[in-house]
C-alpha atoms as a PDB file:
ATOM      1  CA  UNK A   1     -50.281 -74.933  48.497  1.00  0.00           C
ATOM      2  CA  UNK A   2     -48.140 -74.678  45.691  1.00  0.00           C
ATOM      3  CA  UNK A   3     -45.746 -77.813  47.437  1.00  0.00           C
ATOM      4  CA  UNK A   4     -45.793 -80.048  49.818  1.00  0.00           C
ATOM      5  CA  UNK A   5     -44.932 -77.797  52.960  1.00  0.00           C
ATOM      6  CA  UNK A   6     -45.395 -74.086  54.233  1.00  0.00           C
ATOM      7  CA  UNK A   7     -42.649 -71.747  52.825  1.00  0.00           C
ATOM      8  CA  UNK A   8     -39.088 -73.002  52.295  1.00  0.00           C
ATOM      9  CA  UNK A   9     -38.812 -76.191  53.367  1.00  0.00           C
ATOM     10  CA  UNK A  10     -36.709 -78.961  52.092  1.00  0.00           C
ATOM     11  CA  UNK A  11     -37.331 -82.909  51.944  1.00  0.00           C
ATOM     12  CA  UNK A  12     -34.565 -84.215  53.918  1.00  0.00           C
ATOM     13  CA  UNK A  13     -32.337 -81.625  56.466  1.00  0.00           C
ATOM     14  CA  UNK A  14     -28.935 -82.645  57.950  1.00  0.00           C
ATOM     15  CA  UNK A  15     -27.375 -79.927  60.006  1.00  0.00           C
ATOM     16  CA  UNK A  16     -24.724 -80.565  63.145  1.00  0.00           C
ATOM     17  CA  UNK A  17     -24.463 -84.483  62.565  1.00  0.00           C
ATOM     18  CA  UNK A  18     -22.484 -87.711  61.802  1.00  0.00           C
ATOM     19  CA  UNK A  19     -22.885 -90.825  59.556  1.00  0.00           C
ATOM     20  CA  UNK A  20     -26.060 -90.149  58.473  1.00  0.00           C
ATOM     21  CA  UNK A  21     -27.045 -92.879  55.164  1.00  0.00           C
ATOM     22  CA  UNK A  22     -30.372 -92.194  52.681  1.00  0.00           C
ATOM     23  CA  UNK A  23     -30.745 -95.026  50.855  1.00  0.00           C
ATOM     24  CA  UNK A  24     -33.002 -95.793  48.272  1.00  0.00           C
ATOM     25  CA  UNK A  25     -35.288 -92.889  49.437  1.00  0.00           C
ATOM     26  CA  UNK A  26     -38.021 -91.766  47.201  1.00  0.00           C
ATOM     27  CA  UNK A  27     -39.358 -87.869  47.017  1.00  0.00           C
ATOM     28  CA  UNK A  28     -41.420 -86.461  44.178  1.00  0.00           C
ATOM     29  CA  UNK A  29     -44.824 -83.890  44.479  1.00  0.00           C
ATOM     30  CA  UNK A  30     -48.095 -84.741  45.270  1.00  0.00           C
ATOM     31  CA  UNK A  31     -50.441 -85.019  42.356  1.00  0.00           C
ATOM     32  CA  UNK A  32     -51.819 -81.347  42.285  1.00  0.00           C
ATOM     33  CA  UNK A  33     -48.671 -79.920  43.946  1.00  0.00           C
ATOM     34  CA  UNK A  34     -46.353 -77.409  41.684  1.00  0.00           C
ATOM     35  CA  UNK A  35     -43.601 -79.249  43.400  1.00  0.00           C
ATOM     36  CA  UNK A  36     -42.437 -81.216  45.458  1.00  0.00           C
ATOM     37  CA  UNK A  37     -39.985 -78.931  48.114  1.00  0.00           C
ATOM     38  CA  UNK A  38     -37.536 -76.113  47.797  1.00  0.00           C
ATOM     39  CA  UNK A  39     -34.412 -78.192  48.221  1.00  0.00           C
ATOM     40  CA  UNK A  40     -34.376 -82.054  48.123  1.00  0.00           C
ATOM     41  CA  UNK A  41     -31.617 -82.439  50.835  1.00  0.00           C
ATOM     42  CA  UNK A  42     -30.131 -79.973  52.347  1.00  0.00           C
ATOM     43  CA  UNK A  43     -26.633 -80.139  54.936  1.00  0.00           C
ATOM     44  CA  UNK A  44     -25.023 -77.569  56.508  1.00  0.00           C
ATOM     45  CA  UNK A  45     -21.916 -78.749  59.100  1.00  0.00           C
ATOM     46  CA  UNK A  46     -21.785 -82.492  58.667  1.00  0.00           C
ATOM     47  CA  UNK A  47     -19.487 -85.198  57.975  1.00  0.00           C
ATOM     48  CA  UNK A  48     -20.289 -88.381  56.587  1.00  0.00           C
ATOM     49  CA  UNK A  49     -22.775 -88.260  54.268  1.00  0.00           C
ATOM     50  CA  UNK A  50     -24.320 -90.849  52.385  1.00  0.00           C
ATOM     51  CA  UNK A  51     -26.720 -90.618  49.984  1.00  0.00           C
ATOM     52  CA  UNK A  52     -27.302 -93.668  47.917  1.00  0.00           C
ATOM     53  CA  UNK A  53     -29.896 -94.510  45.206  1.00  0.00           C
ATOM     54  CA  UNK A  54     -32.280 -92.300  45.992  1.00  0.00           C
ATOM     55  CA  UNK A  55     -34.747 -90.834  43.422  1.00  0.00           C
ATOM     56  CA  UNK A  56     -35.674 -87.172  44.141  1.00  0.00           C
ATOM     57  CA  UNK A  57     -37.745 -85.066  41.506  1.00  0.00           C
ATOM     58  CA  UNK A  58     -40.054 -82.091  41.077  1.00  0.00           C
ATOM     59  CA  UNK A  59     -38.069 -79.655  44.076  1.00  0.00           C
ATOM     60  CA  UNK A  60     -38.278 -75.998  43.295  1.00  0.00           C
ATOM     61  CA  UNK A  61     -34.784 -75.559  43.631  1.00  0.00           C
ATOM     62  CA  UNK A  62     -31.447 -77.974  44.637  1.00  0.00           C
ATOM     63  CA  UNK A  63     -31.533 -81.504  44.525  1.00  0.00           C
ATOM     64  CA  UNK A  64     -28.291 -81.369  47.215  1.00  0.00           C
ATOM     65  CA  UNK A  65     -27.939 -78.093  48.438  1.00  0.00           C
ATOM     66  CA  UNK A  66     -24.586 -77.493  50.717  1.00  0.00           C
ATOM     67  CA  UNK A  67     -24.175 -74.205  52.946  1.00  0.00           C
ATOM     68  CA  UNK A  68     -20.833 -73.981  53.781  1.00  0.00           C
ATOM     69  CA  UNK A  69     -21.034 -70.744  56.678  1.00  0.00           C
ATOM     70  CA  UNK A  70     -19.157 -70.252  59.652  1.00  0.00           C
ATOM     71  CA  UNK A  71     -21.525 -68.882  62.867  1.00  0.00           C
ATOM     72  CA  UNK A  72     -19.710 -67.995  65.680  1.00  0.00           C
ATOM     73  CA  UNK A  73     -22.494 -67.535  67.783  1.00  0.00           C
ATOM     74  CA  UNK A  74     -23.316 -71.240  67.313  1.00  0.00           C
ATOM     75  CA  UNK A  75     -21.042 -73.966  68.947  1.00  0.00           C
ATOM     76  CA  UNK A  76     -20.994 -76.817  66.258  1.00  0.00           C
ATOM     77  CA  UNK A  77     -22.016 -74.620  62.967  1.00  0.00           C
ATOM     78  CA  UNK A  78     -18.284 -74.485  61.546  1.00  0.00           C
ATOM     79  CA  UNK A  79     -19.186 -73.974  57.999  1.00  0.00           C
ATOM     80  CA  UNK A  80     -17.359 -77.707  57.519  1.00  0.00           C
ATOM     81  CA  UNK A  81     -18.325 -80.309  55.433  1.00  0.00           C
ATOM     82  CA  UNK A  82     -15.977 -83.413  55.763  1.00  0.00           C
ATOM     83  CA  UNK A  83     -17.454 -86.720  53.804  1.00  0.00           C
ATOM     84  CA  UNK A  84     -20.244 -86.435  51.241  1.00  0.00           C
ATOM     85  CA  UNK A  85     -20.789 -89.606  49.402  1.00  0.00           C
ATOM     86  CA  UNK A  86     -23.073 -89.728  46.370  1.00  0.00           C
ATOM     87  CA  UNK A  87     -23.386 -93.190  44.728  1.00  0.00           C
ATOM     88  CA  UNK A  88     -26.303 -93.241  41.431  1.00  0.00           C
ATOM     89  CA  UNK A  89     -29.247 -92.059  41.830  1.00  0.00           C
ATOM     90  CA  UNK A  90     -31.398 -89.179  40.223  1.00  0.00           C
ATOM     91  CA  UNK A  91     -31.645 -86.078  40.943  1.00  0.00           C
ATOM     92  CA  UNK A  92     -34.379 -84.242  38.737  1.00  0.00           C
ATOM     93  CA  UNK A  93     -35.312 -80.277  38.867  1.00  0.00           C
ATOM     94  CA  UNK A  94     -38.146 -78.364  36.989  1.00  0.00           C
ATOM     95  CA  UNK A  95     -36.354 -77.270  33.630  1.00  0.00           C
ATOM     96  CA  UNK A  96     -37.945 -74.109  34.207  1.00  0.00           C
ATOM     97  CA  UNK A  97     -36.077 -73.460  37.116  1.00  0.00           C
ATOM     98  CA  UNK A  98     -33.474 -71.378  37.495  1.00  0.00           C
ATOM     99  CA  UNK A  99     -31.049 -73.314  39.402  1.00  0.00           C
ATOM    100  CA  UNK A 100     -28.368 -75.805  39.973  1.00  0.00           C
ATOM    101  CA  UNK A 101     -29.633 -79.343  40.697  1.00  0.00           C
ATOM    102  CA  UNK A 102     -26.404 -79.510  43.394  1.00  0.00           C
ATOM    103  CA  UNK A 103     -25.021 -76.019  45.042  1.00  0.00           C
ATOM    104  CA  UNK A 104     -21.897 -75.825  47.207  1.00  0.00           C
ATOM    105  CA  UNK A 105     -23.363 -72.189  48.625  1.00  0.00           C
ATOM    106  CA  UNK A 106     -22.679 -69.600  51.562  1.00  0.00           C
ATOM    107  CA  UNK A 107     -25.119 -67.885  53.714  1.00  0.00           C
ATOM    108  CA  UNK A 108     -25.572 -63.874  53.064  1.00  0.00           C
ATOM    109  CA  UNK A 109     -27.575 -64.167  56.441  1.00  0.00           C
ATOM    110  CA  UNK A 110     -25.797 -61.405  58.961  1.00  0.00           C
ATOM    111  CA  UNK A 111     -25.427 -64.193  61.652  1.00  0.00           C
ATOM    112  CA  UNK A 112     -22.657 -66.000  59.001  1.00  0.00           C
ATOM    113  CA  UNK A 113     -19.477 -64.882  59.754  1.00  0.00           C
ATOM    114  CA  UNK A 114     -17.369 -66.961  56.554  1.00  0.00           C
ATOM    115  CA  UNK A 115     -17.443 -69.392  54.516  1.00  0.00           C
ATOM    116  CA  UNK A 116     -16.561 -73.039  55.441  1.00  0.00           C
ATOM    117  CA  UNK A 117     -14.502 -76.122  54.299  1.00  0.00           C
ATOM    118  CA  UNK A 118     -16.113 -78.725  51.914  1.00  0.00           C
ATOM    119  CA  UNK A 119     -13.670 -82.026  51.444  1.00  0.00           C
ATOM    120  CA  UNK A 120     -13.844 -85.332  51.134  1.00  0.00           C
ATOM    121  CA  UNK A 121     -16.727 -85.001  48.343  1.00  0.00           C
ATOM    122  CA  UNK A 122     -17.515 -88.224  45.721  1.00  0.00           C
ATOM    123  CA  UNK A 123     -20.325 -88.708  43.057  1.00  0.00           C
ATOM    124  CA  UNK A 124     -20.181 -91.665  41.402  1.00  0.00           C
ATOM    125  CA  UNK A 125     -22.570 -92.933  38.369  1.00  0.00           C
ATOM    126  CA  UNK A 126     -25.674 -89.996  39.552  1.00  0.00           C
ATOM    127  CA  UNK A 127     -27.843 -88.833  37.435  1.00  0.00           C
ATOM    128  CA  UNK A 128     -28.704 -85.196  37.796  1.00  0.00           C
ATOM    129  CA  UNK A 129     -31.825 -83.265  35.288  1.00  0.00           C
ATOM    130  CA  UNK A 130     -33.502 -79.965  34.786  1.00  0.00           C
ATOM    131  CA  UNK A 131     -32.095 -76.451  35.834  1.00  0.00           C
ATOM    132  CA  UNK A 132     -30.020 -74.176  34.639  1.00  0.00           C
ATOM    133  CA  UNK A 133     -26.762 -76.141  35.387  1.00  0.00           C
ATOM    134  CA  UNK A 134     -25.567 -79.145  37.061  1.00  0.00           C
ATOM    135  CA  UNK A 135     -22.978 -78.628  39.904  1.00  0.00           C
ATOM    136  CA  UNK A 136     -22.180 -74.612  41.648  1.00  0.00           C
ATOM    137  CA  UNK A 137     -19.401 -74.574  43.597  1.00  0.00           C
ATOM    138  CA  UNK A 138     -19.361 -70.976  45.671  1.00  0.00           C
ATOM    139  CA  UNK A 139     -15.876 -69.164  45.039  1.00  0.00           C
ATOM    140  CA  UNK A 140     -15.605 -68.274  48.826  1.00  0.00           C
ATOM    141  CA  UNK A 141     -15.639 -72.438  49.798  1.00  0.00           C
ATOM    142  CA  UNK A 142     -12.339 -73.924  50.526  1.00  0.00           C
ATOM    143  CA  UNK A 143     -12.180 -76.976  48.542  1.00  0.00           C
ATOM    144  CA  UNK A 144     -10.596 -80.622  49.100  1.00  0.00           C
ATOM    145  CA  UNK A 145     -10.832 -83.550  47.663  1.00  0.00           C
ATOM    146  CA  UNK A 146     -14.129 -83.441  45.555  1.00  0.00           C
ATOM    147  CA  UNK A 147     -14.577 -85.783  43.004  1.00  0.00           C
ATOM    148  CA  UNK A 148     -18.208 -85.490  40.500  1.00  0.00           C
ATOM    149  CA  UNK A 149     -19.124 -88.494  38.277  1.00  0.00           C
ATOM    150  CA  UNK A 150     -22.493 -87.586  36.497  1.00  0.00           C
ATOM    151  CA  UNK A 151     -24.685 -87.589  33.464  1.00  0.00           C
ATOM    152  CA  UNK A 152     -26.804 -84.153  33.289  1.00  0.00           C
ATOM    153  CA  UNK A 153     -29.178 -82.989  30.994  1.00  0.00           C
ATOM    154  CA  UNK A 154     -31.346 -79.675  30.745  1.00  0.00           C
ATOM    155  CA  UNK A 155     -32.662 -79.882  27.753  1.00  0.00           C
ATOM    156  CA  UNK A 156     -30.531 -76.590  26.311  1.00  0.00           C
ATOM    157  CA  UNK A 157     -28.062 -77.023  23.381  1.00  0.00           C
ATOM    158  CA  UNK A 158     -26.571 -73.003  24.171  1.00  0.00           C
ATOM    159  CA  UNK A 159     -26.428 -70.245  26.387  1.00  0.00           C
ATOM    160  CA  UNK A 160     -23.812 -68.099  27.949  1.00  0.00           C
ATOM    161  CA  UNK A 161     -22.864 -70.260  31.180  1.00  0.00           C
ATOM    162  CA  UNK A 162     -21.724 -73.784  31.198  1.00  0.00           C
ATOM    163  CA  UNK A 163     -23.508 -76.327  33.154  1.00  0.00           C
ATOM    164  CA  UNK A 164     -20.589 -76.536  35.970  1.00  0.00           C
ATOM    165  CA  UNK A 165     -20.157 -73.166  36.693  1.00  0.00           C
ATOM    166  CA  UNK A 166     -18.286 -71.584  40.322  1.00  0.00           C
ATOM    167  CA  UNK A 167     -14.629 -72.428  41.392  1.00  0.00           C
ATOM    168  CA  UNK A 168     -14.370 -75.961  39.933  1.00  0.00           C
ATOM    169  CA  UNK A 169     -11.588 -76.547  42.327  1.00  0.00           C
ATOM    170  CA  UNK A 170     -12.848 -80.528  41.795  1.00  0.00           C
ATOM    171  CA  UNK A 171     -12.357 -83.100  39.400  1.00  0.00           C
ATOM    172  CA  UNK A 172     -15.211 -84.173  36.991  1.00  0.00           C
ATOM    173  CA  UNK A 173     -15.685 -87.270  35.412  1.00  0.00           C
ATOM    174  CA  UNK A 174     -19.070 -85.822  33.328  1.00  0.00           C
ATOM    175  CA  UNK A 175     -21.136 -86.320  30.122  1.00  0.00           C
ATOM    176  CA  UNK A 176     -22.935 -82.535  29.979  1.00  0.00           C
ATOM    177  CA  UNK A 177     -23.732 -80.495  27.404  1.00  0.00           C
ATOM    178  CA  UNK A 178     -20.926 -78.525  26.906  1.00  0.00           C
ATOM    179  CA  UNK A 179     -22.381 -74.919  26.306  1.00  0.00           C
ATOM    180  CA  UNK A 180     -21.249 -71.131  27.536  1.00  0.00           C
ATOM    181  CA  UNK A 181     -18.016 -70.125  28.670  1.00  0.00           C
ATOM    182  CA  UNK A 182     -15.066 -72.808  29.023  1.00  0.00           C
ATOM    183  CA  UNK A 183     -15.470 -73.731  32.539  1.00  0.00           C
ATOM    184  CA  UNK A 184     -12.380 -74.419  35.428  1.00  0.00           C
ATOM    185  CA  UNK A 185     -12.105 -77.880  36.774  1.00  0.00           C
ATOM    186  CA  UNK A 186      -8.576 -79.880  38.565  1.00  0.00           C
ATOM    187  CA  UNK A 187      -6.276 -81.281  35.799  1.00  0.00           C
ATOM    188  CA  UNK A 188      -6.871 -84.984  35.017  1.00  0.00           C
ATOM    189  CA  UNK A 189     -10.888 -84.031  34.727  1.00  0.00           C
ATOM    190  CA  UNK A 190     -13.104 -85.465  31.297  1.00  0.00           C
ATOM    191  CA  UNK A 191     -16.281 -84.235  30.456  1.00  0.00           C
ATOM    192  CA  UNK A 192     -17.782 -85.651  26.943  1.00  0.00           C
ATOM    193  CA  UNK A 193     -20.128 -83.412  24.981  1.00  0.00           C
ATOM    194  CA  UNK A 194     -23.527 -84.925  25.145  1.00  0.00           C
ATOM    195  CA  UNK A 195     -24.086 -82.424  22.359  1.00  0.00           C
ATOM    196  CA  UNK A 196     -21.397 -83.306  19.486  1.00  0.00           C
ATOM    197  CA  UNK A 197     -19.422 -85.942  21.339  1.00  0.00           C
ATOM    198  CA  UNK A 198     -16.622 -84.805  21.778  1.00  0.00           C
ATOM    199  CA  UNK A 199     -14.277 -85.282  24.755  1.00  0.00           C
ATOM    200  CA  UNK A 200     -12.567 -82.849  26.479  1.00  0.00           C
ATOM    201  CA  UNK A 201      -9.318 -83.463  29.048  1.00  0.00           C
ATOM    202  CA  UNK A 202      -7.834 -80.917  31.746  1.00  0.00           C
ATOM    203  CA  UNK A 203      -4.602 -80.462  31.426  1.00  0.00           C
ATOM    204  CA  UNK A 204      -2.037 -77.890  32.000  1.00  0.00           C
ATOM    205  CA  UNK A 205      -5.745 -76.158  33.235  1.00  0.00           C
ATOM    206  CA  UNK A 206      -6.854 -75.629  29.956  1.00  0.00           C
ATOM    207  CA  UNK A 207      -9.078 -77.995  27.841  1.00  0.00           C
ATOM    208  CA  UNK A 208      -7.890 -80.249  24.992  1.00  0.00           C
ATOM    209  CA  UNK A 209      -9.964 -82.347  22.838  1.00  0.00           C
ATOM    210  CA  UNK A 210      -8.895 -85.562  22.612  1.00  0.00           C
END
């Protein structure tokens, strides 16, 4: 097998729960394995989240993956998200995948109905490595309340999409490597260019070195 399971499978899965805590967890492939899982974590309709110090490298695809779908043929699977807390940590993808190492996604399944609600979101001091970009938000989410403090690297110094592509309805507190398109974030946010160093402030929602 090319990973560590049979098809797509993910390392830790949270769906329909409550004050749930991973701490210092440890998930990387086995020594002949491609990788180690599709998605690291994965949540769908939870609230209070708590994911702290853990090490995850090697998946095939997210490092945190968050579906945000509303099912109304499933009591409990309201598409909400209320209290995901992040605190260090890494978080490392194959660079030759391409994906974000954290997605805020939907589900094109025909059984979704919607989109969800994702608030009450905070990152603080995580590291996050590989893919094609750091942090997706899905334009269809509602947003509240999300906060992202990271470091990210990918190894790529250009391209046409930044590394914090989607809605950006969130404030980001990031050192990336500030490539592509000028991406959308909440006033107040600073990113510094791992690339040139420069630092860039939200305001008036457009970007202004400083």
């Amino acid at each position: 097998m090319a990973g560590g399971g049979i098809g797509n499978f993910a390392g830790y899965m949270f769906s329909v729960v409550d004050g749930v805590t991973l701490n210092g967890c440890t998930l990387g492939k086995k020594r002949n394995a491609q990788y180690s899982c599709w998605d690291a974590v994965s949540l769908e309709s939870v609230t209070n989240i708590s994911l702290n110090g853990n090490v995850m490298s090697d998946f095939q695809r997210q490092g945190i993956r968050v579906v945000s779908a509303v099912y109304d043929r499933f009591p409990g699977w309201d598409g909400l998200l209320d209290g995901l807390f992040v605190q260090g940590g890494s978080y490392q993808n194959s660079h030759n995948q391409n994906a974000p190492v954290v997605f805020f996604d939907t589900n094109a399944a025909p059984e979704a109905t919607g989109a969800g609600t994702v608030k009450n979101v905070m990152f603080t001091g995580v590291n996050l490595r590989g893919g094609m970009a750091a942090i997706r938000t899905a334009e269809a989410i509602t947003y509240d309340n999300l906060y992202f403090d990271f470091d990210y690297e990918n190894g790529l110094t250009g391209g046409a999409t930044p590394v914090i592509p989607g809605k950006g309805d969130a404030y980001y507190n990031a050192r990336i490597p500030w490539i592509g398109y000028s991406p959308t974030a909440k006033n107040g946010s600073t990113v510094i260019d791992k690339l040139t160093g420069t630092v860039r402030v939200r305001r008036n929602n457009t970007w202004v070195t400083v």
